[in-house]
N, C-alpha and C. Protein backbone atom coordinates (compact mmCIF):
# COMPACT_ATOMS: atom_id res chain seq x y z
N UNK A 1 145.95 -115.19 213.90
CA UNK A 1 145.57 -115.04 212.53
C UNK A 1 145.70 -116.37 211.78
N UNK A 2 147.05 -117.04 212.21
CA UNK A 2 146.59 -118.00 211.29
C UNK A 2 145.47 -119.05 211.77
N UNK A 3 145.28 -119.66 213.31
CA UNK A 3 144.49 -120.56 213.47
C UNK A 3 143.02 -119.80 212.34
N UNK A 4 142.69 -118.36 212.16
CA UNK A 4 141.36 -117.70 211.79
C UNK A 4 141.99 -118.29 209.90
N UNK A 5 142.81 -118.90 209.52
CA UNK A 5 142.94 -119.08 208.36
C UNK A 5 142.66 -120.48 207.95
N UNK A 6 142.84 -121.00 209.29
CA UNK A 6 142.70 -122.37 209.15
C UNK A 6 141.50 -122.73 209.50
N UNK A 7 140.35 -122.13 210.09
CA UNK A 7 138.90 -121.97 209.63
C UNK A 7 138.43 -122.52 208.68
N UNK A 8 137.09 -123.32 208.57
CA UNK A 8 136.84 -124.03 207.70
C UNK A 8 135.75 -122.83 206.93
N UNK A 9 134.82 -121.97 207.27
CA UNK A 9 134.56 -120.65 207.07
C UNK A 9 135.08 -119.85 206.50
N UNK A 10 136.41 -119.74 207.10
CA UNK A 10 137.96 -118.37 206.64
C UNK A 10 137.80 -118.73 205.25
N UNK A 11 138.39 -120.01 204.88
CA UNK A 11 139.23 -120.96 204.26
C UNK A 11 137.78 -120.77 202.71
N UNK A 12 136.70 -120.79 203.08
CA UNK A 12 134.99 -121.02 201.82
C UNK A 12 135.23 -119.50 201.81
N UNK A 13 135.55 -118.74 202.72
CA UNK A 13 135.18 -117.05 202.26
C UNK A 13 136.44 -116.55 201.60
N UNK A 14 137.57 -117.40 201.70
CA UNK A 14 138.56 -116.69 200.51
C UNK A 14 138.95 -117.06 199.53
N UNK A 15 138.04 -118.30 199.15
CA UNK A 15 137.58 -119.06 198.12
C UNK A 15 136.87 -118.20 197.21
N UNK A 16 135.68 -117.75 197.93
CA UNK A 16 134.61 -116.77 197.38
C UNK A 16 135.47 -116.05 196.96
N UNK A 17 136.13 -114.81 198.21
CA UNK A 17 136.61 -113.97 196.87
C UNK A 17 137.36 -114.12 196.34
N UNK A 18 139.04 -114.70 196.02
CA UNK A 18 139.21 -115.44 194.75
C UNK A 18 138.29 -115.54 193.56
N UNK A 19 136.96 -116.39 193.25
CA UNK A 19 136.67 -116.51 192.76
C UNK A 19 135.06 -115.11 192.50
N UNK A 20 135.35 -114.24 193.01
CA UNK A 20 134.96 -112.85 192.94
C UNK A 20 135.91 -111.90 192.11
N UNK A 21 136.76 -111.79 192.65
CA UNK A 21 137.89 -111.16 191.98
C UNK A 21 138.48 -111.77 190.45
N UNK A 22 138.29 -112.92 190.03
CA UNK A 22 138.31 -113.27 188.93
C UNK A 22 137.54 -113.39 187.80
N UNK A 23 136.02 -113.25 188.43
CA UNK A 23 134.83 -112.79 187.46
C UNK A 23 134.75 -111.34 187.00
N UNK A 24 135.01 -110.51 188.35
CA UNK A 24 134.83 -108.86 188.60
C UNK A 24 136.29 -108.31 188.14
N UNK A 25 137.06 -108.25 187.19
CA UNK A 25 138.38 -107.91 187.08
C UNK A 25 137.83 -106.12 187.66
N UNK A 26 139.21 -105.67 187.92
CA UNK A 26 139.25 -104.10 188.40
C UNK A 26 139.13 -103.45 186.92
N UNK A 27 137.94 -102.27 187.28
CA UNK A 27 138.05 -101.36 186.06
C UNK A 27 139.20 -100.88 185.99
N UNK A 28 139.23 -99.70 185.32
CA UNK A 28 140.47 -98.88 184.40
C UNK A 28 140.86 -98.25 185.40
N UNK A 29 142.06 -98.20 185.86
CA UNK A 29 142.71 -97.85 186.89
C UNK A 29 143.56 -96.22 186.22
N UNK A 30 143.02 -95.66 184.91
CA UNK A 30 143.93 -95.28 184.53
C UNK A 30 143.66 -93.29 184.78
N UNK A 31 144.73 -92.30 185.02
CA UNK A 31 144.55 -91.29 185.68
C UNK A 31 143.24 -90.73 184.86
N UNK A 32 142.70 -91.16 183.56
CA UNK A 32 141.75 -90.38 183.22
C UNK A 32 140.12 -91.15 183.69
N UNK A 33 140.53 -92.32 184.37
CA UNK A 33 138.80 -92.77 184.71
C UNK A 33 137.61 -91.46 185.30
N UNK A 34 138.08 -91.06 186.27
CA UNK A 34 137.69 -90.51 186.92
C UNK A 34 137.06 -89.18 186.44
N UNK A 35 137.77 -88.22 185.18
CA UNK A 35 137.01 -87.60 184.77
C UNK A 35 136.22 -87.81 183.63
N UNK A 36 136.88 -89.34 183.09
CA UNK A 36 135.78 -89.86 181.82
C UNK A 36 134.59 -90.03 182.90
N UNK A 37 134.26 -90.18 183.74
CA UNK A 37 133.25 -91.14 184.22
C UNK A 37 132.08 -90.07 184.66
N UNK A 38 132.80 -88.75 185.12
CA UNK A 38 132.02 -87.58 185.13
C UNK A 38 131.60 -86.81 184.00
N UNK A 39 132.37 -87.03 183.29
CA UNK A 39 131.52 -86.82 181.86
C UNK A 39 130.58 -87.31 181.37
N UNK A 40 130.58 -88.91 181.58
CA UNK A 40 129.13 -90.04 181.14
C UNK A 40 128.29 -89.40 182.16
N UNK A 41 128.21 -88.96 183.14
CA UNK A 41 127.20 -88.87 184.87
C UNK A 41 126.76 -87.24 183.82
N UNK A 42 127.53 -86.31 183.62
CA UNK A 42 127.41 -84.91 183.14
C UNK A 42 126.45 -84.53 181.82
N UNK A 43 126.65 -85.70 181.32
CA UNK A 43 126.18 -85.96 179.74
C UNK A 43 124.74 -86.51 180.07
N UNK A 44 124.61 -87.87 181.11
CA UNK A 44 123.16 -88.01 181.16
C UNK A 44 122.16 -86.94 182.16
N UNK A 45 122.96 -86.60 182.65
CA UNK A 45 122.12 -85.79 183.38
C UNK A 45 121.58 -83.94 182.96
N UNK A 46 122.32 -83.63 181.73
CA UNK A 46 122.03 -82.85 180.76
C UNK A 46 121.08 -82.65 179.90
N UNK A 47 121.22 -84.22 179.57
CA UNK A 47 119.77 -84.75 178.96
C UNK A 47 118.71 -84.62 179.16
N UNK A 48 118.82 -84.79 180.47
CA UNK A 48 117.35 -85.09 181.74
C UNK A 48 117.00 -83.86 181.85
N UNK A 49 117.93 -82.59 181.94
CA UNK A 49 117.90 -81.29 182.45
C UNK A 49 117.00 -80.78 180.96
N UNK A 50 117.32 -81.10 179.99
CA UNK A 50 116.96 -80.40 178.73
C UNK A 50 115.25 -80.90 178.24
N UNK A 51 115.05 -82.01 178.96
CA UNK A 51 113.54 -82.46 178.51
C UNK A 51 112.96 -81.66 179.63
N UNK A 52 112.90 -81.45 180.87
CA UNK A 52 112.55 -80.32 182.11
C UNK A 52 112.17 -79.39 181.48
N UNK A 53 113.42 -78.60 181.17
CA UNK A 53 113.73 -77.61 180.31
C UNK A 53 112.65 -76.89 179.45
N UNK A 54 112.34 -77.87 178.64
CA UNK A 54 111.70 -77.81 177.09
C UNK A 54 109.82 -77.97 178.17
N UNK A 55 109.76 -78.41 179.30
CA UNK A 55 108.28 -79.06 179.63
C UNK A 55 107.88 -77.57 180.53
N UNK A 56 108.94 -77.02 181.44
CA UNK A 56 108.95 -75.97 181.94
C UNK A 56 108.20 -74.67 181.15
N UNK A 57 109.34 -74.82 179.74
CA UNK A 57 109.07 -73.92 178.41
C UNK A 57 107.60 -73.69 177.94
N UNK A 58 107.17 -74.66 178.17
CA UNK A 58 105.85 -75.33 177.31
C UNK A 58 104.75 -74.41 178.93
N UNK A 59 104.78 -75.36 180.04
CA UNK A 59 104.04 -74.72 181.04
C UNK A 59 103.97 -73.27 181.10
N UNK A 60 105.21 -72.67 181.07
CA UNK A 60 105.21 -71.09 181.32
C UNK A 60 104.75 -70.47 180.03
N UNK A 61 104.70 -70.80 178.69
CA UNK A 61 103.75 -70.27 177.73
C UNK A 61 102.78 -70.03 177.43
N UNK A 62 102.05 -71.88 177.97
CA UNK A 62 100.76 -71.64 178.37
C UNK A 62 100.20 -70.67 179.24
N UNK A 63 100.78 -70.77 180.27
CA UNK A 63 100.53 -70.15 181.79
C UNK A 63 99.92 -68.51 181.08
N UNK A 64 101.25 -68.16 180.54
CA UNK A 64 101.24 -66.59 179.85
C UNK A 64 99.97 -66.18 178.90
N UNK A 65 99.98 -67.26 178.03
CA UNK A 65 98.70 -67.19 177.04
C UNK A 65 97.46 -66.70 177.68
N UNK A 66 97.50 -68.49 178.66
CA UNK A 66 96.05 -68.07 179.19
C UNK A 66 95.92 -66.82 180.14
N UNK A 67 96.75 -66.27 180.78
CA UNK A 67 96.68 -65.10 181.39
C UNK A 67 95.95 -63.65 180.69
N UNK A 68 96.85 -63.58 179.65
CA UNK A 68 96.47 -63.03 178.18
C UNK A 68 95.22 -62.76 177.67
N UNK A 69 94.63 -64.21 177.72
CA UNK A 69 93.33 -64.54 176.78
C UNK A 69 92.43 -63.83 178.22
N UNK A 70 92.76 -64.19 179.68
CA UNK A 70 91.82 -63.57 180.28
C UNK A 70 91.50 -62.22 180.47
N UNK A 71 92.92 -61.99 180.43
CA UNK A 71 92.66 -59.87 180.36
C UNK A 71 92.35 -59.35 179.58
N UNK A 72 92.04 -60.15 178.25
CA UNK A 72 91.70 -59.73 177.09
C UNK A 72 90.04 -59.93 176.80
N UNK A 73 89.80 -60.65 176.99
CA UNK A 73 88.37 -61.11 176.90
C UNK A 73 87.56 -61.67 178.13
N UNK A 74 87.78 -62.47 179.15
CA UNK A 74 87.22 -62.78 180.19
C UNK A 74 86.78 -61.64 180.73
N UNK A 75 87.78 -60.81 181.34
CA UNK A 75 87.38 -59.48 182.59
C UNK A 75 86.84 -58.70 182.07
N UNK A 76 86.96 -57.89 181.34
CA UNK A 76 86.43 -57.32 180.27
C UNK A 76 84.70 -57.70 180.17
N UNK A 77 84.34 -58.76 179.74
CA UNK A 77 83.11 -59.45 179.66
C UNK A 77 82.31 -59.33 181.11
N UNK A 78 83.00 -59.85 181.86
CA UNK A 78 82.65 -59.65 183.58
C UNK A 78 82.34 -58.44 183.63
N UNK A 79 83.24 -57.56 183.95
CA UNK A 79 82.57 -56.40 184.14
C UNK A 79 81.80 -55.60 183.60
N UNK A 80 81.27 -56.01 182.53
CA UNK A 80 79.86 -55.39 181.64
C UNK A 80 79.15 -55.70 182.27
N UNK A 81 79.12 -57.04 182.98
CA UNK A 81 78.06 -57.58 183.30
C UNK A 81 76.69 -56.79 184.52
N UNK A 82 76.04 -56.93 184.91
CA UNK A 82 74.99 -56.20 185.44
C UNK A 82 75.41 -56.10 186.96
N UNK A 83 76.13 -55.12 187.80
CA UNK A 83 76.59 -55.03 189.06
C UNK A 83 75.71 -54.27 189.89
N UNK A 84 75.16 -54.56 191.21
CA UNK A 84 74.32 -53.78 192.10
C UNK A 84 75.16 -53.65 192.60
N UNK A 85 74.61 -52.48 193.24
CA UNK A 85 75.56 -51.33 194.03
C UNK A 85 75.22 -51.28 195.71
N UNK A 86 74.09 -52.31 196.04
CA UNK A 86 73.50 -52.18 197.24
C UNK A 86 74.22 -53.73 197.92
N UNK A 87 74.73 -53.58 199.49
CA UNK A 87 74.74 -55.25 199.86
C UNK A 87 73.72 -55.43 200.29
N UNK A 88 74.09 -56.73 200.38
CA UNK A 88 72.98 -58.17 200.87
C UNK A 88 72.53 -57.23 202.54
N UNK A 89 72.88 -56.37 202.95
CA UNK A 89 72.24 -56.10 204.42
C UNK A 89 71.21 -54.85 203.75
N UNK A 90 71.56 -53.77 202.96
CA UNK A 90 71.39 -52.93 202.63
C UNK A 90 69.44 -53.36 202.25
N UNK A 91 69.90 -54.56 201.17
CA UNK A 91 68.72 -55.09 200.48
C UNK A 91 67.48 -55.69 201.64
N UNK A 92 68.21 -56.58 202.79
CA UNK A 92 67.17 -57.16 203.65
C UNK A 92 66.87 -55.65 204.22
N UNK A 93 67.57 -54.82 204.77
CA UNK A 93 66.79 -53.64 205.30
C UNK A 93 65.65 -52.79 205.00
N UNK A 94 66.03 -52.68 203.32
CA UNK A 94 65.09 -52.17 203.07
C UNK A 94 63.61 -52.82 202.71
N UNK A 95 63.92 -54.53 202.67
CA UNK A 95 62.34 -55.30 202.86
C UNK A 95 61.77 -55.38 204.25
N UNK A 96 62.71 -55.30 205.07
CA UNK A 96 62.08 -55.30 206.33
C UNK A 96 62.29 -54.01 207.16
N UNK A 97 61.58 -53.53 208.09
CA UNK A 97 61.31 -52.39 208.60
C UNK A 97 61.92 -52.93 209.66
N UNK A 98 62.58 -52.37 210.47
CA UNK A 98 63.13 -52.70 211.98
C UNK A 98 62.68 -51.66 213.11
N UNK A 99 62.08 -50.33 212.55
CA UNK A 99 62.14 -49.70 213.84
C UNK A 99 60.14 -49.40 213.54
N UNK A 100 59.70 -49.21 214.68
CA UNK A 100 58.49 -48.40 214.94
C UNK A 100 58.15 -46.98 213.81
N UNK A 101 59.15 -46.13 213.70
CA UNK A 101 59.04 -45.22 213.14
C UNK A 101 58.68 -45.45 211.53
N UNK A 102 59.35 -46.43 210.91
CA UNK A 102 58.56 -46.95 209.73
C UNK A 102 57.54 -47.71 209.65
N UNK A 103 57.04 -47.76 210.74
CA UNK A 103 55.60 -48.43 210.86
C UNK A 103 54.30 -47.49 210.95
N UNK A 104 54.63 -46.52 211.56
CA UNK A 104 54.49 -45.56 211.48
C UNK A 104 53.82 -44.68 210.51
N UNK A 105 54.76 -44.26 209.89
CA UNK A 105 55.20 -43.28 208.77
C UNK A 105 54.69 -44.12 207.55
N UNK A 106 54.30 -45.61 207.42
CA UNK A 106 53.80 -46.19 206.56
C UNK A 106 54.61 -46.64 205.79
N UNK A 107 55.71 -46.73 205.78
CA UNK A 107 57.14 -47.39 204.75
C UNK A 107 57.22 -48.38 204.77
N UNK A 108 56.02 -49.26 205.21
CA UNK A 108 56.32 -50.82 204.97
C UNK A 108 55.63 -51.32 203.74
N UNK A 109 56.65 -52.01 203.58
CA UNK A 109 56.45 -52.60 202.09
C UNK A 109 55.65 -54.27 202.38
């Protein structure tokens, strides 16, 4: 250990910190740091929680409104609207004849 003190390296790196330790004094060593310090961490992060909060508030109102405005007036409107009752196979069938027997019988359109 000591030749590692007598290092010309050792000798610049405990220089450094010396002169680390005299810029950086030790914070508050005192029994209440620790829960002052969770209080500052508790306090900003409350903050943060409460603007969320308030943006969340805002989204889920909207959300509700417009839900609202659609069951109220959108669907409503839609379904007045003009609905056939036949599908898309129903419709080609009856323009086109597929069997002999409506050829026949004269049912071609």
């Amino acid at each position: 250990m000591d030749r590692m003190s007598e290092h010309p390296v050792a000798s610049k790196l405990d220089a450094l910190w010396n002169e680390y330790r005299a810029a950086c004094p030790d914070s508050d060593a005192s029994a209440g740091f620790m829960p002052a310090l969770w209080q500052r961490i508790e306090a900003r992060r409350v903050a943060n929680i409460s603007v969320f909060r308030r943006l969340v508030q805002v989204c889920v109102g909207a959300t509700l409104a417009l839900t609202v405005l659609m069951g109220a007036i959108l669907i409503p409107r839609l379904e007045s609207a003009l609905i056939y009752n036949a599908t898309y196979v129903d419709v080609l069938a009856a323009d086109h004849p597929n069997t002999y027997v409506d050829i026949l019988t004269g049912e071609i359109r």
